[in-house]
Protein backbone atom coordinates (compact mmCIF):
# COMPACT_ATOMS: atom_id res chain seq x y z
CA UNK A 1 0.69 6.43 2.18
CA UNK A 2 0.36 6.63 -1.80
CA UNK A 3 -0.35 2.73 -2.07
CA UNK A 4 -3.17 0.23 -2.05
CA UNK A 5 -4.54 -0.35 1.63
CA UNK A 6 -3.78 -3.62 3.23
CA UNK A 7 -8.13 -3.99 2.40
CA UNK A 8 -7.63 -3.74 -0.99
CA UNK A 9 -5.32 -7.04 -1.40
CA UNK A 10 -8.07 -9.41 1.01
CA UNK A 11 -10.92 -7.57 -1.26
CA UNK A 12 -9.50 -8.24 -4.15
CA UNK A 13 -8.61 -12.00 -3.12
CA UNK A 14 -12.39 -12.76 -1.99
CA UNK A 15 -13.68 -11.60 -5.69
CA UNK A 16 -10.71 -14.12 -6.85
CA UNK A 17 -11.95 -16.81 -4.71
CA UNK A 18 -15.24 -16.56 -6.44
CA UNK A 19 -13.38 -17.62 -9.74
CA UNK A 20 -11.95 -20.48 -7.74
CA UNK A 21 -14.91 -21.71 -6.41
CA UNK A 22 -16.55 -21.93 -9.99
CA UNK A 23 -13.34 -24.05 -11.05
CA UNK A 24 -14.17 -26.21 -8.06
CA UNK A 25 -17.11 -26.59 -9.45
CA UNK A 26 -19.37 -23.99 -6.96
CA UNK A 27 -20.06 -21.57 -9.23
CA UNK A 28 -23.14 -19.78 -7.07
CA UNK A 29 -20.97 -20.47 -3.79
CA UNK A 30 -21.24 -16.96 -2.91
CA UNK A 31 -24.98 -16.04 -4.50
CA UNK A 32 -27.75 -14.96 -1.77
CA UNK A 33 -29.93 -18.22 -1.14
CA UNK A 34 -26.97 -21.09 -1.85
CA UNK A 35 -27.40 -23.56 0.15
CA UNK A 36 -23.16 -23.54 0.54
CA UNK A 37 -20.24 -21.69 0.75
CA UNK A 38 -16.86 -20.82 1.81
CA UNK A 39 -16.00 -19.48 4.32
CA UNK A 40 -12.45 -17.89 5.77
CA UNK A 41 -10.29 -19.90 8.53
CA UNK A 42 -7.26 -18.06 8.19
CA UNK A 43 -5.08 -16.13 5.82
CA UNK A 44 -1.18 -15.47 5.68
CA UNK A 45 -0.63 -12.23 3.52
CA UNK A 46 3.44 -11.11 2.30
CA UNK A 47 3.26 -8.18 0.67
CA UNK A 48 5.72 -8.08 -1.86
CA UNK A 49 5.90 -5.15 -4.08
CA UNK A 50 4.25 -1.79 -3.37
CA UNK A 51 0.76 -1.23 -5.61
CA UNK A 52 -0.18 2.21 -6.23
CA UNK A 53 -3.11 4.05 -7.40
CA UNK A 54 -3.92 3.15 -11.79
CA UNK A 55 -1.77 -0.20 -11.12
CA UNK A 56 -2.34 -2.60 -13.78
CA UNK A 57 -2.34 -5.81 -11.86
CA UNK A 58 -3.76 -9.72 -12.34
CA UNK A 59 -4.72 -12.34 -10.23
CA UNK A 60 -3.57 -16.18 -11.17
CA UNK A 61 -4.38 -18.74 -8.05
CA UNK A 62 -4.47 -22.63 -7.61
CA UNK A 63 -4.87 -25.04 -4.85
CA UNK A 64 -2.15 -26.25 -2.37
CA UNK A 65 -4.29 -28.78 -0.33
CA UNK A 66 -7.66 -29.66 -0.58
CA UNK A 67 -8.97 -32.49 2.90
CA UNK A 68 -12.39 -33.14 3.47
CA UNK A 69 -13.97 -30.74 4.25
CA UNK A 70 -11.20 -27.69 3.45
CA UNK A 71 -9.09 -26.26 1.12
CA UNK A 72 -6.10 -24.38 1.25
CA UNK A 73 -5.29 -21.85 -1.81
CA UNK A 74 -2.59 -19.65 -2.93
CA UNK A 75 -3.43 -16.29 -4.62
CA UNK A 76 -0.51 -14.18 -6.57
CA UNK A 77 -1.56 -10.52 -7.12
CA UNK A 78 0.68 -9.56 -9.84
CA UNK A 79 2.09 -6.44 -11.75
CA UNK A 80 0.90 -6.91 -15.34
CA UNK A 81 3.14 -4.94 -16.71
CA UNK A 82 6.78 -6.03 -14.80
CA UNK A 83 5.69 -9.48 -13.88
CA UNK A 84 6.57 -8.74 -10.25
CA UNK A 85 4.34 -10.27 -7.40
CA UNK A 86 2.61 -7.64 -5.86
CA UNK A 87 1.18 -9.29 -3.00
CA UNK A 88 0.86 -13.44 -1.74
CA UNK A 89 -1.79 -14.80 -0.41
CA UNK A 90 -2.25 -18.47 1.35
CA UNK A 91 -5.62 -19.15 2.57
CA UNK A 92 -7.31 -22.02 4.67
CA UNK A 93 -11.03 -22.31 3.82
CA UNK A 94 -13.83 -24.72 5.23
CA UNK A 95 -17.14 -25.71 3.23
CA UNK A 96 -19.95 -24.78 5.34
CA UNK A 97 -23.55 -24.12 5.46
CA UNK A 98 -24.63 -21.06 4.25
CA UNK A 99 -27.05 -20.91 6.71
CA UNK A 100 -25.34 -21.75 10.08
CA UNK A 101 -21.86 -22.06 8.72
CA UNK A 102 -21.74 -25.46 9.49
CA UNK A 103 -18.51 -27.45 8.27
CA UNK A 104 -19.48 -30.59 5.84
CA UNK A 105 -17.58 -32.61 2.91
CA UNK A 106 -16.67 -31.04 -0.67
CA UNK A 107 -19.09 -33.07 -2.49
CA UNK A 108 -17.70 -35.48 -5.65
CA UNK A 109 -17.41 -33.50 -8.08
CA UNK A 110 -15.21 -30.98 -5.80
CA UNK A 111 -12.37 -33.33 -5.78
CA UNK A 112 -12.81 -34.56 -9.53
CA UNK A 113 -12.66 -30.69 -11.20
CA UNK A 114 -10.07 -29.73 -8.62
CA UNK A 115 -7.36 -32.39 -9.94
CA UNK A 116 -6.15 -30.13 -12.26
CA UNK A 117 -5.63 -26.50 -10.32
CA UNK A 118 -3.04 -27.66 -7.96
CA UNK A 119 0.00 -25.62 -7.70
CA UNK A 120 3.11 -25.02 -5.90
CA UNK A 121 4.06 -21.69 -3.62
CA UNK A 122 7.22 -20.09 -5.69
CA UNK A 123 10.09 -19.99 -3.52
CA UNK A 124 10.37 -16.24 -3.38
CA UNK A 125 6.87 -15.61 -2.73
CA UNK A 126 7.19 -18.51 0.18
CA UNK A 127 5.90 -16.99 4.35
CA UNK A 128 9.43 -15.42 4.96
CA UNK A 129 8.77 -13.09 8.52
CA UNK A 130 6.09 -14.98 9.44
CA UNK A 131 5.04 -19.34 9.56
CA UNK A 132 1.72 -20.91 9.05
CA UNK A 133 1.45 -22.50 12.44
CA UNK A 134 -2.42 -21.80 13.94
CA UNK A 135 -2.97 -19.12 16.21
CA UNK A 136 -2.89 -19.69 20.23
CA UNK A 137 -6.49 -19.16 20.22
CA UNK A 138 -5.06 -16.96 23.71
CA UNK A 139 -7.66 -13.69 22.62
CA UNK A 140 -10.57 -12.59 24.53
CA UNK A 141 -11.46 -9.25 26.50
CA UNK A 142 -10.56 -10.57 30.19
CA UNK A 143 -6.77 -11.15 28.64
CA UNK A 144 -6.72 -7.79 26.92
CA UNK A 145 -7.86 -6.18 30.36
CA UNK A 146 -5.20 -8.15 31.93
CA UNK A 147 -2.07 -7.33 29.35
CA UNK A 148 -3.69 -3.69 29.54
CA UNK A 149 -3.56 -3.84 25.70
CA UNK A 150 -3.83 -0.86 23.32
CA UNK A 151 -7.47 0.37 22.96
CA UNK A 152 -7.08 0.63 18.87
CA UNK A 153 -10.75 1.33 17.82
CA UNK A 154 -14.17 0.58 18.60
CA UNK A 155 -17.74 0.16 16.16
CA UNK A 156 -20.21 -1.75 14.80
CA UNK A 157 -21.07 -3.95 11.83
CA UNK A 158 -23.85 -2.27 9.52
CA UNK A 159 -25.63 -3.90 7.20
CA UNK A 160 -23.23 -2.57 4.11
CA UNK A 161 -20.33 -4.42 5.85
CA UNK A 162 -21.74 -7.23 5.06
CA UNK A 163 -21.62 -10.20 2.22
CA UNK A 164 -24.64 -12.00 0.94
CA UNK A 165 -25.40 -14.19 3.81
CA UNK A 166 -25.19 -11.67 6.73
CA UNK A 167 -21.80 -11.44 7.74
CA UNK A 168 -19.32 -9.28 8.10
CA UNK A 169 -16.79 -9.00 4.80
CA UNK A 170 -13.43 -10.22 5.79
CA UNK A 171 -11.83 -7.12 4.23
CA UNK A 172 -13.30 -5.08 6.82
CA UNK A 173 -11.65 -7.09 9.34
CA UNK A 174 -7.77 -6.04 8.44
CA UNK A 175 -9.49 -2.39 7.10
CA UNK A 176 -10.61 -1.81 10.88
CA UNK A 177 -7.35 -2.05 12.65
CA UNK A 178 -5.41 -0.34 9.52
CA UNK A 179 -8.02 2.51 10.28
CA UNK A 180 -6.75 2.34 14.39
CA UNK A 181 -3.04 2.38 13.38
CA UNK A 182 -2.61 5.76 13.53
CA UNK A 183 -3.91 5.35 17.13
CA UNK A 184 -0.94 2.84 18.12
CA UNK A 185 1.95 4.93 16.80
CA UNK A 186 0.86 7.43 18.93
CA UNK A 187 0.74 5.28 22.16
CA UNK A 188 4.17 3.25 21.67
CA UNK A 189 5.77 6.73 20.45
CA UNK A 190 8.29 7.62 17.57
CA UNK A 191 9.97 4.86 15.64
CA UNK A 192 12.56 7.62 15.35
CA UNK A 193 15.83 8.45 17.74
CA UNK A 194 17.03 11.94 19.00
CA UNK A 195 19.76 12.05 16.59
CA UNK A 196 18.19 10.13 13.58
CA UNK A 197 17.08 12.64 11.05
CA UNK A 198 13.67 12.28 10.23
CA UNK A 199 12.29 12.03 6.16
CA UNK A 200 10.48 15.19 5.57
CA UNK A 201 7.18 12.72 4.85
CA UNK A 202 7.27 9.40 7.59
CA UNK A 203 4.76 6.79 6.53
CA UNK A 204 4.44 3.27 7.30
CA UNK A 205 3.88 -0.12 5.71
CA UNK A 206 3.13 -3.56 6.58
CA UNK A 207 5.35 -6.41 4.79
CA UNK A 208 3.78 -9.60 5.97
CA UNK A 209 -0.03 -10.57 7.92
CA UNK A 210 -1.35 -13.59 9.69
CA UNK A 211 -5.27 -13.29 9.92
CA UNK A 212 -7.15 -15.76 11.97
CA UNK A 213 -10.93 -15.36 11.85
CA UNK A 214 -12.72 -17.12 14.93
CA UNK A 215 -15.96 -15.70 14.26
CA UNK A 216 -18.44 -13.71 12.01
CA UNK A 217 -20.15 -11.04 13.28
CA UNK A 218 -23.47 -9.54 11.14
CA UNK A 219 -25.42 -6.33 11.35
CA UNK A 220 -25.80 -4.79 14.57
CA UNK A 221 -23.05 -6.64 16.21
CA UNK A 222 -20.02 -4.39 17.79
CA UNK A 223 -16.55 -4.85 18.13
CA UNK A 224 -13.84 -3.38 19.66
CA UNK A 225 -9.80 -4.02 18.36
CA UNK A 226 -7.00 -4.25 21.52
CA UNK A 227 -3.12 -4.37 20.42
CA UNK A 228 0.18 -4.51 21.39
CA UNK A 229 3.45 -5.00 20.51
CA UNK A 230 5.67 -8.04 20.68
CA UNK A 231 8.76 -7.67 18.96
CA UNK A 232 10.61 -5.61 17.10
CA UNK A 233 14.45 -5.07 15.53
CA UNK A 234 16.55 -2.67 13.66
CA UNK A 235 13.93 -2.43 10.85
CA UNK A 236 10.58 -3.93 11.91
CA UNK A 237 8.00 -4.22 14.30
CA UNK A 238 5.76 -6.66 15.18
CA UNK A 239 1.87 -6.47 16.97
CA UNK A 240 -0.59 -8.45 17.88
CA UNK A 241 -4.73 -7.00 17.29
CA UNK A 242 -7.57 -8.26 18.68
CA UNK A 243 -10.95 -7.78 17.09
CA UNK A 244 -13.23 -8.46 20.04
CA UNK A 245 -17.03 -8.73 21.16
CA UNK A 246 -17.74 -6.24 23.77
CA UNK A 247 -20.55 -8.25 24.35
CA UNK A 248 -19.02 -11.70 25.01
CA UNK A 249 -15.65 -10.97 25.12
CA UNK A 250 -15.26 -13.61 22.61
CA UNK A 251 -12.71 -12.81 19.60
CA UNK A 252 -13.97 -12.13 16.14
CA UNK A 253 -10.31 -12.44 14.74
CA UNK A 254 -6.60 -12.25 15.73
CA UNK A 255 -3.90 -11.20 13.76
CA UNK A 256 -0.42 -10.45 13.41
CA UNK A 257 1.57 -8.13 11.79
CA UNK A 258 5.26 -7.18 10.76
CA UNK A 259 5.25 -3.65 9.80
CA UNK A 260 7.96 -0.84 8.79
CA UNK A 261 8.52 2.98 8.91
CA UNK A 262 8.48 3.83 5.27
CA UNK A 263 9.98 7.07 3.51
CA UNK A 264 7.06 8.41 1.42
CA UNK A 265 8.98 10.01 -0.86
CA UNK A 266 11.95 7.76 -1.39
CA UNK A 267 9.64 4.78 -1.14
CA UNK A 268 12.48 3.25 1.16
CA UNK A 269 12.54 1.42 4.82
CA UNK A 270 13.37 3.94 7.79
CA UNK A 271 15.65 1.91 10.08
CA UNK A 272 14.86 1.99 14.14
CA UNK A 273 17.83 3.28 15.89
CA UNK A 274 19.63 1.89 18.74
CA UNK A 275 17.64 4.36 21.79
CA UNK A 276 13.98 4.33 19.68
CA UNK A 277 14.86 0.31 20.06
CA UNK A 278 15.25 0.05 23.45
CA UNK A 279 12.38 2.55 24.18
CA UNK A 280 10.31 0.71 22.23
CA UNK A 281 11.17 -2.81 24.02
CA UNK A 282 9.94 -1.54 26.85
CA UNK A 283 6.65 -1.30 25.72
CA UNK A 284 6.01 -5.03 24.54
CA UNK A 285 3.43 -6.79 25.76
CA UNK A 286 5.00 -10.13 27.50
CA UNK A 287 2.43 -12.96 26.46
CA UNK A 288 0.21 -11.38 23.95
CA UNK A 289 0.42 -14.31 21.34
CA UNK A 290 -1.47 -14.33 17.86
């Protein structure tokens, strides 16, 4: 597509949280044999400004709620150069064991260090497509068999997909269904109508994410990502994926996406005409919630 992968921005805001952590006063939160860490509950990604290949870009971040026991954080991946916001990213955190990734209270001096790193979500770089309410907690492998959802991709964990205590890396998780994509445009069909003319390079992009991770799977485990759409309009589409154990048929994560056709060389949004629109209403998946 000529840009960063949707990986790249949760990659690069793990390393960040490190930093954050160590102004929290954790600073070996994420170091093999602590006895604590943090640990994902769910992230809301809007991608704001397209980063490309020898982008010079900077991280600032601060805290937007901190409870007892989690945190909530914004992250601003930013152009260095313009100033623009490449990418924002809210996430919900929990303090756990490292061990069994049990939940337990930010200890004192948590709360006393993090006085000072609160911050406010700029307006413009504020959820716009998509809110911050929790996920249904609807997924599991009887209700993709059910909705007869998209078979997106299929694998396992290996041990270099996975941090310092075992599990899997959370970039992985949005990096496995970007990998299936491909695999969904070709089920649902063209974005295109018979009369629309076509950009001599079609691409796509994804504008805005909600991640919910509902479990952590380590080496050895598989997992296999179901999909399907559930809206759409005259620019944008919307879909629902699954990362599932095949085992279990309990859900590693849910998310959900808003996502455009994107000229590759104009760098612009390819509208959906009227017929693709209807065509492509036919194919949503009635009840398939995030």
């Amino acid at each position: 597509m000529g840009h960063l992968n949707v990986r790249f921005y949760v990659a690069r805001a793990i390393e960040g949280l490190v930093g954050i952590a160590a102004a929290m006063g954790l600073p070996h939160a994420f170091r093999a044999g602590s006895l604590a860490t943090l640990q994902l509950r769910d992230q809301h990604i809007r991608f704001m400004r397209e980063a490309r290949p020898r982008a010079s870009l900077h991280m600032t971040a601060g805290l937007l709620e901190l409870t007892l026991s989690e945190a909530r954080l914004l992250q601003l991946l930013v152009h260095s150069e313009s100033g623009e916001i490449a990418a924002a990213i809210q996430t919900r955190l929990a303090h756990v064991t490292a061990a069994e990734g049990r939940e337990f209270p930010w200890p004192r001096r948590v709360h006393e260090l993090s006085r000072d790193l609160f911050v406010s979500v700029p307006p413009h770089a504020a959820p716009r497509s998509l809110d911050l309410k929790p996920s249904a907690e609807t997924a599991s492998l009887a209700a993709a068999e059910r909705m007869d959802l998209i078979a997106l991709s299929s694998g396992a964990v290996g041990a270099a997909d996975c941090d310092a205590f075992g599990r899997m890396r959370p970039e992985l998780v949005i990096g496995r269904i970007s990998d299936g994509i491909p695999t969904l445009g070709a089920r649902l069909g063209s974005r295109l109508g018979p009369n629309q003319e076509a950009p001599a390079r079609m691409g796509g992009a994804v504008l805005e994410y909600r991640l919910a991770y509902m479990g952590w799977p380590v080496a050895g485990d598989r997992f296999v990502i179901r999909s399907g759409l559930v809206g759409l309009d005259d620019r944008t589409t919307r879909y629902v994926h699954w990362m599932l154990d095949p085992h279990s048929g309990r859900p590693w994560a849910s998310t959900l996406a808003v996502a455009v056709g994107l000229d590759l060389d104009t760098r612009k949004i390819v509208p959906i005409d009227a017929e693709a629109q209807g065509r492509l209403r036919e194919r949503i998946t009635p009840g398939l919630a995030f």
